[in-house]
C-alpha atoms as a PDB file:
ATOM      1  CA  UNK A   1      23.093  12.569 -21.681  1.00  0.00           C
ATOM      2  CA  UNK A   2      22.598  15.746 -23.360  1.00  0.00           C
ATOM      3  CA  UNK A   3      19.433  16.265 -22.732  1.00  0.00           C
ATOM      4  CA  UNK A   4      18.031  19.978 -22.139  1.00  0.00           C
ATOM      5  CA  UNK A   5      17.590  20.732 -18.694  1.00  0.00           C
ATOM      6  CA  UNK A   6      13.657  22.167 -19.832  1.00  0.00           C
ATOM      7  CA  UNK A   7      13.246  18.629 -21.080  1.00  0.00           C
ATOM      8  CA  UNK A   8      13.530  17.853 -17.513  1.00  0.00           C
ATOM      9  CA  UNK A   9      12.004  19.973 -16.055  1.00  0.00           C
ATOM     10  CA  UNK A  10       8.932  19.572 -18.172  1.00  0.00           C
ATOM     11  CA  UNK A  11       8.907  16.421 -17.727  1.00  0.00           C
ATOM     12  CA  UNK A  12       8.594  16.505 -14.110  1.00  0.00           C
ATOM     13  CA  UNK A  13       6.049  18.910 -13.668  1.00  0.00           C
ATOM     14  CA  UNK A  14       4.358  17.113 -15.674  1.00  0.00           C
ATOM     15  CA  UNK A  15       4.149  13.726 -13.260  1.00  0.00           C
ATOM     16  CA  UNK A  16       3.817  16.043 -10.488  1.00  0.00           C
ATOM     17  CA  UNK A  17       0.693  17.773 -11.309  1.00  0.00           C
ATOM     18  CA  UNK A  18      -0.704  14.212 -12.640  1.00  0.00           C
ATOM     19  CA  UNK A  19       0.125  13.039  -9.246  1.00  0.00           C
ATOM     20  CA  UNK A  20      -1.773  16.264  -7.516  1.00  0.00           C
ATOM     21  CA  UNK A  21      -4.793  15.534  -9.833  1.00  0.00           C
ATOM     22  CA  UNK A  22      -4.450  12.267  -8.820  1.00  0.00           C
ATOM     23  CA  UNK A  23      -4.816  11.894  -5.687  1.00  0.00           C
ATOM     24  CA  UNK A  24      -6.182  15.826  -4.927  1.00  0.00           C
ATOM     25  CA  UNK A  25      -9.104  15.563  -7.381  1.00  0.00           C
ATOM     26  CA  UNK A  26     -10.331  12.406  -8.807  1.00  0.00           C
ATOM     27  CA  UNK A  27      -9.361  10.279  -5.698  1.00  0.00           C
ATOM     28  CA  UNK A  28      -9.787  12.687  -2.516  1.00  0.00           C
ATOM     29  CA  UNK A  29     -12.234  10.867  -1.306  1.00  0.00           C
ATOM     30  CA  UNK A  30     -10.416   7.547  -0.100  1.00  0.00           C
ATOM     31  CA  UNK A  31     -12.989   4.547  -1.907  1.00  0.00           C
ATOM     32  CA  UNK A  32     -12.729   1.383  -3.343  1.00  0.00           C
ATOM     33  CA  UNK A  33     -11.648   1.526  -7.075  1.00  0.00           C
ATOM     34  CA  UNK A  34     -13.727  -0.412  -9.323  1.00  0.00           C
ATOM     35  CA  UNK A  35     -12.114  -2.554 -12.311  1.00  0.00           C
ATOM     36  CA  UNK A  36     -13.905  -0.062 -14.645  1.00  0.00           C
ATOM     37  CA  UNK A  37     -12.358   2.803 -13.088  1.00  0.00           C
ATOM     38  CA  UNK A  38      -9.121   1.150 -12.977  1.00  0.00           C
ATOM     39  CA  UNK A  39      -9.289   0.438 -16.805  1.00  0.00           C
ATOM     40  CA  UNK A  40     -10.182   3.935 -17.850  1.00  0.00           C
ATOM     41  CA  UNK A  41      -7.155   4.724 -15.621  1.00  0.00           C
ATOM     42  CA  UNK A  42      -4.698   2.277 -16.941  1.00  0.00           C
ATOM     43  CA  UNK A  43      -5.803   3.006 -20.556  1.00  0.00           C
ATOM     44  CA  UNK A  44      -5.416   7.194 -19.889  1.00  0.00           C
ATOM     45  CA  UNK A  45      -1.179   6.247 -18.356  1.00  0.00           C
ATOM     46  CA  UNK A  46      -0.460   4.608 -21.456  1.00  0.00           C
ATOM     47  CA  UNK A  47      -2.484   6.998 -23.770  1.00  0.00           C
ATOM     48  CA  UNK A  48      -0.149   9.780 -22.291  1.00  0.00           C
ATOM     49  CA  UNK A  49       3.134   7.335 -22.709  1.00  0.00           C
ATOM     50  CA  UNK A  50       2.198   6.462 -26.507  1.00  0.00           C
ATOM     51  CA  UNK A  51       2.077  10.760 -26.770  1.00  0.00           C
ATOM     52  CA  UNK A  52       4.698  11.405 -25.044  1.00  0.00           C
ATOM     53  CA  UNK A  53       6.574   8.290 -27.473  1.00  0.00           C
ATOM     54  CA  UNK A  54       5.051  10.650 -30.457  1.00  0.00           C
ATOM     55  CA  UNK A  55       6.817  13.929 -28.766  1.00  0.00           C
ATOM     56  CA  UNK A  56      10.178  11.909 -29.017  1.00  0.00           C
ATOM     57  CA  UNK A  57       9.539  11.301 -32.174  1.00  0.00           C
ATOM     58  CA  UNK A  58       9.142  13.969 -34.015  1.00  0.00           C
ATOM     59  CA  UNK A  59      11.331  16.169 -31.600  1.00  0.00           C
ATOM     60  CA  UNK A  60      14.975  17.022 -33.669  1.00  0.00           C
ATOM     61  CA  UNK A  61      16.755  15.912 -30.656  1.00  0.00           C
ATOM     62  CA  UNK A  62      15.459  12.537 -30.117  1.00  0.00           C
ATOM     63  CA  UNK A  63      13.638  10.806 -33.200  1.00  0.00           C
ATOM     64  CA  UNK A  64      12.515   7.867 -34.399  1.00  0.00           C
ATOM     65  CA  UNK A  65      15.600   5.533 -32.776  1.00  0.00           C
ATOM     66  CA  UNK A  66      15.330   7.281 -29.829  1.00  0.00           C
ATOM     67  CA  UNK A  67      11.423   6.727 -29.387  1.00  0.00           C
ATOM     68  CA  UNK A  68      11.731   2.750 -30.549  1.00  0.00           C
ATOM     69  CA  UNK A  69      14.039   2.606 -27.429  1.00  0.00           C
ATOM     70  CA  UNK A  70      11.498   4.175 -24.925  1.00  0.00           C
ATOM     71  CA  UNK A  71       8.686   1.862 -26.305  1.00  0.00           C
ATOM     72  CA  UNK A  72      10.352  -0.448 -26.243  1.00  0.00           C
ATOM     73  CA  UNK A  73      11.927   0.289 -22.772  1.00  0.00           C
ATOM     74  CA  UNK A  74       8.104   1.403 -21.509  1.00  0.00           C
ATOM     75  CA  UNK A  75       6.955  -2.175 -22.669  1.00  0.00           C
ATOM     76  CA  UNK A  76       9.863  -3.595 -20.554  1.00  0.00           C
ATOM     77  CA  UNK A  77       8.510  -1.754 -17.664  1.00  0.00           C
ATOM     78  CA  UNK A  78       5.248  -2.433 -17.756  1.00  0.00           C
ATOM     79  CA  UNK A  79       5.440  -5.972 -18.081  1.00  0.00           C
ATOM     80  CA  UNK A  80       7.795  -6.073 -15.362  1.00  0.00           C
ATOM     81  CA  UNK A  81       5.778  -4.764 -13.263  1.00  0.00           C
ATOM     82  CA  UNK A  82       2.907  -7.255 -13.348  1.00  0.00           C
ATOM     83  CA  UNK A  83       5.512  -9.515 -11.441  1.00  0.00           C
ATOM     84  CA  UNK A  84       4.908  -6.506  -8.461  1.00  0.00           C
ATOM     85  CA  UNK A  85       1.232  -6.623  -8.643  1.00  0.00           C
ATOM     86  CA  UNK A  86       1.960 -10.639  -7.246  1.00  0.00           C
ATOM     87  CA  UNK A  87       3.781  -9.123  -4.028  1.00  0.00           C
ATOM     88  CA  UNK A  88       1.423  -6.769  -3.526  1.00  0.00           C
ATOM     89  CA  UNK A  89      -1.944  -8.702  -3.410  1.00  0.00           C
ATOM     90  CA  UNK A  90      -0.031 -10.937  -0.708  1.00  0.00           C
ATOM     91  CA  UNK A  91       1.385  -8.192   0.994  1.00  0.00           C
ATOM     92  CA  UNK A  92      -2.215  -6.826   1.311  1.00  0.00           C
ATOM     93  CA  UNK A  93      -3.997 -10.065   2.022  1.00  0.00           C
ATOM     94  CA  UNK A  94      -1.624 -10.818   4.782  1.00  0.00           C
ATOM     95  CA  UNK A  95      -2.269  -7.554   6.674  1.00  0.00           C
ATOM     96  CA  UNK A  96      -6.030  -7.267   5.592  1.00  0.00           C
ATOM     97  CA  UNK A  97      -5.899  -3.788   4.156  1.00  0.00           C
ATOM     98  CA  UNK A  98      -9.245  -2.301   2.821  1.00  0.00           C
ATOM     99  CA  UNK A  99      -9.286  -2.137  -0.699  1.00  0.00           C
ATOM    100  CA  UNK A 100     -10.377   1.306  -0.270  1.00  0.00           C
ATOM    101  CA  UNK A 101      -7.244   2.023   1.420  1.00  0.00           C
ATOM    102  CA  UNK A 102      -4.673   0.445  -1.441  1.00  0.00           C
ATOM    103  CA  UNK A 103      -4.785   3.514  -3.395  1.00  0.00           C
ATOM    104  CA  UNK A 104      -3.459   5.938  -1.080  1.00  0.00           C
ATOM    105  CA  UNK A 105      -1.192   3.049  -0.325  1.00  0.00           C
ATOM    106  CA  UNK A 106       0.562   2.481  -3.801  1.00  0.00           C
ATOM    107  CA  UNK A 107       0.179   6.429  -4.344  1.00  0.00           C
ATOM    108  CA  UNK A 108       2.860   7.235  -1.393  1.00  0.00           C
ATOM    109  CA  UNK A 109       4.783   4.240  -2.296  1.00  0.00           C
ATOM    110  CA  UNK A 110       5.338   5.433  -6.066  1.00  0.00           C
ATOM    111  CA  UNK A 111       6.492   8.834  -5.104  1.00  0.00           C
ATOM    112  CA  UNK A 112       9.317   6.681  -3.047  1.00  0.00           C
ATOM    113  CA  UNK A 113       9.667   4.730  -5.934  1.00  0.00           C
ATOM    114  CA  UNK A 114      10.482   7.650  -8.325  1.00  0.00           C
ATOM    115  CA  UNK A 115      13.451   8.660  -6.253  1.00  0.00           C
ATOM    116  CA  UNK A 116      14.832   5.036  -6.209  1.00  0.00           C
ATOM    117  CA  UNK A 117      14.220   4.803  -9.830  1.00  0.00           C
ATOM    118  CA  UNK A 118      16.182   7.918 -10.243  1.00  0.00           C
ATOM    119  CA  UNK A 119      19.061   7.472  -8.251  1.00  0.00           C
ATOM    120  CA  UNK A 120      19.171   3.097  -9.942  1.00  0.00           C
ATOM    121  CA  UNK A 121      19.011   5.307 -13.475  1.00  0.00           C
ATOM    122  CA  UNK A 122      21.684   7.448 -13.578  1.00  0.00           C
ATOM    123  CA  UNK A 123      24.362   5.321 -11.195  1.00  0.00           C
ATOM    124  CA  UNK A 124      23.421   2.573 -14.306  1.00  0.00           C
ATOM    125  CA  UNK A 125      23.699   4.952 -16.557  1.00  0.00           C
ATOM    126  CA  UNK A 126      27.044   6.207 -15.404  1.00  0.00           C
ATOM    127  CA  UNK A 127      28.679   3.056 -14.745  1.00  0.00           C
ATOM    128  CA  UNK A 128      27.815   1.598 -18.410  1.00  0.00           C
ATOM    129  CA  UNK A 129      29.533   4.888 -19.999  1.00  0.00           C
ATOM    130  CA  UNK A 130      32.684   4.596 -17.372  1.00  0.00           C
ATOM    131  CA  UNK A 131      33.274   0.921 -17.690  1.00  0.00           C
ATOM    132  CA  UNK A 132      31.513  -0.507 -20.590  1.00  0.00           C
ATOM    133  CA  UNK A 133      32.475  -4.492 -19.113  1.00  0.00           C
ATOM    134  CA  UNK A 134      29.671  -3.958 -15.870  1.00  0.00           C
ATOM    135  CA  UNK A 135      27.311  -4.686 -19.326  1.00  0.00           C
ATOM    136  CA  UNK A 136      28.765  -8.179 -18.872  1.00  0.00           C
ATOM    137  CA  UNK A 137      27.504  -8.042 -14.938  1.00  0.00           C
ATOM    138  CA  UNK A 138      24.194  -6.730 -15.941  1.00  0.00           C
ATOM    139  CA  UNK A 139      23.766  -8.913 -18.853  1.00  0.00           C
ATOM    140  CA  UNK A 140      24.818 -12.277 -16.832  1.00  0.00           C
ATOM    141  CA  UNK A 141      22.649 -11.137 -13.472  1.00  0.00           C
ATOM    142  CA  UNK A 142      19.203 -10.460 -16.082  1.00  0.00           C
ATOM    143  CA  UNK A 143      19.723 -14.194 -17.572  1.00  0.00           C
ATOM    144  CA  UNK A 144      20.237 -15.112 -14.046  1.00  0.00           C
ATOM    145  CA  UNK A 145      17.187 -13.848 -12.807  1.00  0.00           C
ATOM    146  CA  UNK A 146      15.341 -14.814 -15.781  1.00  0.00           C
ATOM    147  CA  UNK A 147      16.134 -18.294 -15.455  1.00  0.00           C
ATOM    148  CA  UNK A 148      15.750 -18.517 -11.427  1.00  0.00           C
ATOM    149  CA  UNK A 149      12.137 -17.234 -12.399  1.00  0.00           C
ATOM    150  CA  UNK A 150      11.612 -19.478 -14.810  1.00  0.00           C
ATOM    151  CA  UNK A 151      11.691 -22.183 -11.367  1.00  0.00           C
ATOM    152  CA  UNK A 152      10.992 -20.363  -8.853  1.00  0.00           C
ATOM    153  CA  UNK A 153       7.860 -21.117  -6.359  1.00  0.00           C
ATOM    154  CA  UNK A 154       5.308 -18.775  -5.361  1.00  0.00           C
ATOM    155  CA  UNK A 155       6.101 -16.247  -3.357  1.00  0.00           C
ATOM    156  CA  UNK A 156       5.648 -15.907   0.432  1.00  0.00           C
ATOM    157  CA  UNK A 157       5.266 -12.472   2.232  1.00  0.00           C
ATOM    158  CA  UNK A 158       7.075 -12.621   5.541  1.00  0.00           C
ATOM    159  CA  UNK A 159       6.841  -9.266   7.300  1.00  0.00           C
ATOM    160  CA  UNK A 160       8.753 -10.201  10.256  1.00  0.00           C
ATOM    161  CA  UNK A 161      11.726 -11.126   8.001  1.00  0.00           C
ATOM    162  CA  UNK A 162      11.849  -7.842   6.295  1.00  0.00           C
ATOM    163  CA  UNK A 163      15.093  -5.867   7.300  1.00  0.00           C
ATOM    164  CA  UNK A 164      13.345  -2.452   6.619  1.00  0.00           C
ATOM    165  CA  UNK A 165      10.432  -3.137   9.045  1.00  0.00           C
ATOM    166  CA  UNK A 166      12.970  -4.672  11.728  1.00  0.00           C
ATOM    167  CA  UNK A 167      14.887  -1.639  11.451  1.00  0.00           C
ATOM    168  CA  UNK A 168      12.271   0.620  11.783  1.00  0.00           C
ATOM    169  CA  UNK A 169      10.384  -1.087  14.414  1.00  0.00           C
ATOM    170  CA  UNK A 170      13.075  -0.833  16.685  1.00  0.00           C
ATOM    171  CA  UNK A 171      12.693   3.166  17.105  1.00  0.00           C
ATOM    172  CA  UNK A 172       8.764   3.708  16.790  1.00  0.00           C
ATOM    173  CA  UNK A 173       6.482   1.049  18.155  1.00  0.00           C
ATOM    174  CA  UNK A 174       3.244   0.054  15.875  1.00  0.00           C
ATOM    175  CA  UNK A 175      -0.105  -0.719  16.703  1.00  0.00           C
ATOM    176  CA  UNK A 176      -1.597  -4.103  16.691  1.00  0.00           C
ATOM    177  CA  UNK A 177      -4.793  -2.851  14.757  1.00  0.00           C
ATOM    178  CA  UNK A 178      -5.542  -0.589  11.564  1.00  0.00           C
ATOM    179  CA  UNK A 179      -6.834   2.883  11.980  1.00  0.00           C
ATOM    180  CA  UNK A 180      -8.349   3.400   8.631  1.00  0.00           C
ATOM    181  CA  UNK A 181      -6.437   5.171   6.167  1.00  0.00           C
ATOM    182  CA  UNK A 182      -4.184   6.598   8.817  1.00  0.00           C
ATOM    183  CA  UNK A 183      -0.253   5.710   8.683  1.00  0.00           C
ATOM    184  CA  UNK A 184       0.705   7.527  12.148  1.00  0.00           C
ATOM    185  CA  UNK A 185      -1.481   7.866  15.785  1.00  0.00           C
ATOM    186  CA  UNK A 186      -0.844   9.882  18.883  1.00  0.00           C
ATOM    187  CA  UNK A 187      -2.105   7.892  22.150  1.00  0.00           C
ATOM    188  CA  UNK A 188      -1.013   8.590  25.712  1.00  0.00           C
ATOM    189  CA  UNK A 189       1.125  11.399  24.057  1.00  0.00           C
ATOM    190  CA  UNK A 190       3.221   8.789  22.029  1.00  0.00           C
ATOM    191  CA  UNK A 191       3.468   8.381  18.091  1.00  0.00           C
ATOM    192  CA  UNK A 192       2.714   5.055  16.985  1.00  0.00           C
ATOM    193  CA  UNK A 193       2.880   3.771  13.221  1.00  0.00           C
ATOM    194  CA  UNK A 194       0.185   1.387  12.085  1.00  0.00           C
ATOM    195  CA  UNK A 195       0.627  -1.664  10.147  1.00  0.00           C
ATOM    196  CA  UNK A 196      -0.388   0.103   6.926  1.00  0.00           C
ATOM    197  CA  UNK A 197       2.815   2.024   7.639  1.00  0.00           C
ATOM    198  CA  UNK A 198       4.590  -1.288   7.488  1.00  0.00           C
ATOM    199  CA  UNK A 199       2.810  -1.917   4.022  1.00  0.00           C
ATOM    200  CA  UNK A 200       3.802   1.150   2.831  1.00  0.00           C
ATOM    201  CA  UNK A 201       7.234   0.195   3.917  1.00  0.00           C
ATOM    202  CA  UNK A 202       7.357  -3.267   2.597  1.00  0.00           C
ATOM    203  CA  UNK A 203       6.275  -1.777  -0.568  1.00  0.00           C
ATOM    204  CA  UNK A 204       8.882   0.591  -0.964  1.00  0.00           C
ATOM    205  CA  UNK A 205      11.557  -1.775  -0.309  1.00  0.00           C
ATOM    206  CA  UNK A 206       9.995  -4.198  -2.742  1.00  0.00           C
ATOM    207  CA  UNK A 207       9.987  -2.170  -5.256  1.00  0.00           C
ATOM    208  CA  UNK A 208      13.678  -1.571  -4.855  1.00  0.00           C
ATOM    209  CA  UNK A 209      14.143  -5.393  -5.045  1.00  0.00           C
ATOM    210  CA  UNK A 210      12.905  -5.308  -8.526  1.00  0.00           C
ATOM    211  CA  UNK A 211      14.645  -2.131  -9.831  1.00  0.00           C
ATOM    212  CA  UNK A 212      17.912  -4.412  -9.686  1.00  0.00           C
ATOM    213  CA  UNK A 213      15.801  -6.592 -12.088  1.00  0.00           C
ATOM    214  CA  UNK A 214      14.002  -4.072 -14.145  1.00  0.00           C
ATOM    215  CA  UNK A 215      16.364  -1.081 -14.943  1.00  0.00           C
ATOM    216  CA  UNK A 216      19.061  -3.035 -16.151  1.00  0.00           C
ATOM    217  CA  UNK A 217      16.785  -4.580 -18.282  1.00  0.00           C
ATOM    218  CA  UNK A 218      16.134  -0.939 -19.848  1.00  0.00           C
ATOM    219  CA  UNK A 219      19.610  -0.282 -19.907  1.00  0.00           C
ATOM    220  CA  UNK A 220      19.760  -3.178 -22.374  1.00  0.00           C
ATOM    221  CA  UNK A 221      17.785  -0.794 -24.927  1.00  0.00           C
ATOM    222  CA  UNK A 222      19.019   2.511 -24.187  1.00  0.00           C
ATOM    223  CA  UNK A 223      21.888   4.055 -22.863  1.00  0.00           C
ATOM    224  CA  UNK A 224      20.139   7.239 -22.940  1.00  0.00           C
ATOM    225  CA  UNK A 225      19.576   8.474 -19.201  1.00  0.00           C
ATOM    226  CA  UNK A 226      16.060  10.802 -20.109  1.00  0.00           C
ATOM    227  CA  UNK A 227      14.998   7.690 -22.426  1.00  0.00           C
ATOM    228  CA  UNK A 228      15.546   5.220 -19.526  1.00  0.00           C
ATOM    229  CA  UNK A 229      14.123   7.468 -17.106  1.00  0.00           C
ATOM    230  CA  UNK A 230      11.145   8.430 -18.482  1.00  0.00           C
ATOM    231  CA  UNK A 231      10.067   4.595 -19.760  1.00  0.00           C
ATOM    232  CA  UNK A 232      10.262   3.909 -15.807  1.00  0.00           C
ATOM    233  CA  UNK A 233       8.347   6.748 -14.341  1.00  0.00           C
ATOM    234  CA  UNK A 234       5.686   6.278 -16.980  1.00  0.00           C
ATOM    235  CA  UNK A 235       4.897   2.743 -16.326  1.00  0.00           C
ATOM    236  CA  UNK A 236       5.215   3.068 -12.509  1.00  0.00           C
ATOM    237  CA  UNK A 237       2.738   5.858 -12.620  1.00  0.00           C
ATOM    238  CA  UNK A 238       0.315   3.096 -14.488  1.00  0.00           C
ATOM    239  CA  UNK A 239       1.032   0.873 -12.082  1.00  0.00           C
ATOM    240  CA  UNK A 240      -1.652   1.336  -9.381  1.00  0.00           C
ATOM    241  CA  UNK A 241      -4.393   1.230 -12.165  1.00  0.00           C
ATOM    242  CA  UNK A 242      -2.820  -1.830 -13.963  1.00  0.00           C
ATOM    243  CA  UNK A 243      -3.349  -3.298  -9.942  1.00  0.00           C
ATOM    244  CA  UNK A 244      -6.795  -2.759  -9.810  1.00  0.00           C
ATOM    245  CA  UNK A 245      -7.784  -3.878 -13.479  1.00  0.00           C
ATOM    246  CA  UNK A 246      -6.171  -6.893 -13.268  1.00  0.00           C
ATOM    247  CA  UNK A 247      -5.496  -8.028  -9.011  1.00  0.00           C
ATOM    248  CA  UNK A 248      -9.044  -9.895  -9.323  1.00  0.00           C
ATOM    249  CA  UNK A 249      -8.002 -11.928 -12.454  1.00  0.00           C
ATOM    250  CA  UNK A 250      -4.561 -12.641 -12.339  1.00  0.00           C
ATOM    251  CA  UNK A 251      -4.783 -16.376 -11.258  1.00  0.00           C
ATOM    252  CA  UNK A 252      -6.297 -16.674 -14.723  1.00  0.00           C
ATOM    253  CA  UNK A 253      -2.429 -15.829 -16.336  1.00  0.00           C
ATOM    254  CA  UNK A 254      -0.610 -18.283 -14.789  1.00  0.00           C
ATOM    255  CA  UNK A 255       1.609 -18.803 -17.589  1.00  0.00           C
ATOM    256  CA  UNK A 256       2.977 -14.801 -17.272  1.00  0.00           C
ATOM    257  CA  UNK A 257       5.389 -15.311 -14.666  1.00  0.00           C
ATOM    258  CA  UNK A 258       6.629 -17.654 -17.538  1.00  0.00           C
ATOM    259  CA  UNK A 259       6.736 -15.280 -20.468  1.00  0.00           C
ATOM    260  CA  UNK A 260       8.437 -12.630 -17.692  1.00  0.00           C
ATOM    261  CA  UNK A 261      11.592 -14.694 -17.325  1.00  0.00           C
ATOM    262  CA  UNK A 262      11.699 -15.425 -20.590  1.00  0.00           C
ATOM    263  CA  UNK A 263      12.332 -11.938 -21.682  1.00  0.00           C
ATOM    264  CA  UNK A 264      14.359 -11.076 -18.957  1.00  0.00           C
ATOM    265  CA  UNK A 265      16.673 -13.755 -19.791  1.00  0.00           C
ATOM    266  CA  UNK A 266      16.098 -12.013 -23.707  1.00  0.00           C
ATOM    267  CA  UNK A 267      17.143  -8.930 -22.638  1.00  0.00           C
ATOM    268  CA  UNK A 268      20.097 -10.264 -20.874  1.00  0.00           C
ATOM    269  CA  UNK A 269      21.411 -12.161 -23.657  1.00  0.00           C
ATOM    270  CA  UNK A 270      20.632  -8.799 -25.513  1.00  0.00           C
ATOM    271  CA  UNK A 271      22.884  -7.274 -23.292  1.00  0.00           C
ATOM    272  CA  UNK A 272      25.783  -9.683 -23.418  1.00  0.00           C
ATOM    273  CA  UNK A 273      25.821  -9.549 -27.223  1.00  0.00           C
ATOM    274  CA  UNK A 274      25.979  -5.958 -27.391  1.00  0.00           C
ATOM    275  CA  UNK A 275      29.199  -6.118 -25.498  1.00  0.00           C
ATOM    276  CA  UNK A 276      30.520  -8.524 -28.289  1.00  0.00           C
ATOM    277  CA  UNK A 277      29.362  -5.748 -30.952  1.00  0.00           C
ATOM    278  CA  UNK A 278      26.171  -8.139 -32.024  1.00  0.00           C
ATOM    279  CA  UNK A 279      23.780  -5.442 -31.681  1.00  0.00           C
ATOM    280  CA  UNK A 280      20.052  -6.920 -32.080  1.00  0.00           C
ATOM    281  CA  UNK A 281      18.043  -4.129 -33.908  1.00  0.00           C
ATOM    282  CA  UNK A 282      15.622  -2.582 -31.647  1.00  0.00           C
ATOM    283  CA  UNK A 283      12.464  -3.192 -33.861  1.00  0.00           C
ATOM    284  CA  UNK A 284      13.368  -6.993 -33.505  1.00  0.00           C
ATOM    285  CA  UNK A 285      13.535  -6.975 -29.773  1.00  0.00           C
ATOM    286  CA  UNK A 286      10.648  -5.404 -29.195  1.00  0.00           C
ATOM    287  CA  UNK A 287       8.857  -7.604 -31.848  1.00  0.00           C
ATOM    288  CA  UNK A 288      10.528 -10.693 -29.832  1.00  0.00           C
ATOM    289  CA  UNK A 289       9.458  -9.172 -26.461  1.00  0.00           C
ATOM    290  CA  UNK A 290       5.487  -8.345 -27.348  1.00  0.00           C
ATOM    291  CA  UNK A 291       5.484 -12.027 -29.025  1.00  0.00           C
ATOM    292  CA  UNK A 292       6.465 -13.722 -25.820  1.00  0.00           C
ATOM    293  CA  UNK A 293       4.251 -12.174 -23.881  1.00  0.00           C
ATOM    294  CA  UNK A 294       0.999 -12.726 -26.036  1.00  0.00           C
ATOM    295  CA  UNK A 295       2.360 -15.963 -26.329  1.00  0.00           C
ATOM    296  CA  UNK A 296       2.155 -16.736 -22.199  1.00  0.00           C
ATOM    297  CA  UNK A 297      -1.309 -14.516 -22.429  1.00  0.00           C
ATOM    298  CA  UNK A 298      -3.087 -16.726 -24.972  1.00  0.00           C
ATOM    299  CA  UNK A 299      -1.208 -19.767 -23.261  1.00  0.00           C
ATOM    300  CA  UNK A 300      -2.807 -18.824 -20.325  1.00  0.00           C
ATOM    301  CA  UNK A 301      -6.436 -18.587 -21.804  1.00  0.00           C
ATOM    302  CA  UNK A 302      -6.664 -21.894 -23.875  1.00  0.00           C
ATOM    303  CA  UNK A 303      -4.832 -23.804 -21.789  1.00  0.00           C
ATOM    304  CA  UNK A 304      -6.618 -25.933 -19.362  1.00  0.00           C
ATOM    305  CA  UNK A 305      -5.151 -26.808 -16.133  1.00  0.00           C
ATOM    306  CA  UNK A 306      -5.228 -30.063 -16.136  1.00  0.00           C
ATOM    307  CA  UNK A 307      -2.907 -30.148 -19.588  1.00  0.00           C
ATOM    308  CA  UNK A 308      -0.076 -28.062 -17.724  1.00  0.00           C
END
């Protein structure tokens, strides 16, 4: 909590100027990203988390404890997040966006995301150093969730019984069609939104579904707001790339979704035990967390579907 206030600002215009190069340079020109590209991308996000993990460690202030916690954390996150890349190929299959239209897409809808994150992060935060029992909330709702998972069917993408797009079509009417890359359209002197507006909205608000999922799951590791924090942003900014390296193939993991619950419920029994002052060492729990999910990988590769 006593972080210096140049950490944070450093830290932010940092992802701020990535985002301008981002988008402003390397993709101005709205195309569709090849899995190459999106590799090279992917592997440059975590390069700059795994420095950014050195920074903490050999900064005074932080140290070695302090940067197990954010990999570990940042591992968290990032595995998480494969359970988005699910909603959104169906979200974009259902309306038939362009592949060379996703990026700009998940670009707008991460920038919404990092305020969400933010705001989830330090009410968490707060609440765990005010009342230290909402760990018992936290802990219980992660093995929840973890264990629904575990049985849940496939998802289904619905837009009409989204609550955000209800609400918002009730003020600005949308078009029946796509107009390219554009989210708004003046016609007879009206503003109309198009339906990648709606994706964009969809999007948002299903990323805020699974912040109640994810950031407690952080807050099982660290207690540390700019630890927490920065684990987040950094694997939600590799979160578009991770889409396109991996949206053609992921039918081929189908055990993932497995390994996912199975360290959410981890982290939540992580979480309950800490309140009981059994503290798992983080070295262990990220050991326990990487295994499971090579576990589900290699599951996934050598075994055949008709042996599920």
């Amino acid at each position: 909590m006593g972080t210096s206030i140049y950490f944070w600002i450093g830290f932010h215009v940092f992802v701020f100027t990535m985002l301008a190069l981002d988008l402003g340079v390397f993709h101005k020109h709205t195309h569709k990203i090849p899995v190459k590209e999106a590799i090279i991308w992917s592997c440059i996000w975590i390069s700059l988390a795994l420095l950014f993990d050195l920074f903490i460690y050999l900064d005074k202030d932080f140290g070695p404890v302090k940067a197990l916690e954010f990999l570990t954390g940042y591992v968290i996150e990032y595995s998480l997040s494969v359970d988005n890349i699910f909603i959104f190929i169906l979200i974009f299959s259902y309306f038939a966006v362009n592949k060379q239209y996703q990026h700009k897409i998940l670009f707008w809808g991460i920038l919404g995301a990092l305020i969400m994150r933010g705001i989830f992060i330090f009410a968490g935060v707060a609440l765990i150093n005010r009342f230290q029992w909402i760990v018992i909330i936290f802990g219980g709702f992660l093995v929840f969730t973890g264990i629904r998972m575990l049985f849940q069917k496939e998802a289904e993408v619905d837009p009409e019984k989204n609550m955000v797009v209800r609400f918002f079509r009730r003020f600005l009417p949308v078009t029946k069609t796509l107009h390219g890359d554009k989210l708004f359209i003046k016609a007879d002197k009206k503003l109309y939104a198009t339906p990648l507006f709606l994706v964009l909205l969809i999007i948002e608000s299903s990323d805020l579904i699974f912040a109640v999922d994810s950031i407690p799951a952080v807050l099982a590791i660290s207690k540390h707001t700019f630890i927490v924090y920065t684990s987040n942003i950094f694997a939600i900014l590799g979160l578009r790339s991770l889409y396109f390296a991996i949206a053609g193939i992921m039918t081929y993991f189908r055990f993932l979704k497995v390994g996912l619950a199975f360290v959410l419920t981890f982290v939540g029994l992580k979480m309950l035990s800490s309140y009981f002052h059994f503290e798992i060492p983080i070295l262990i729990s990220l050991g326990i967390i990487i295994s499971i999910l090579l576990i589900s990988i290699l599951a996934s590769v050598f075994i055949k579907k008709s042996e599920e």
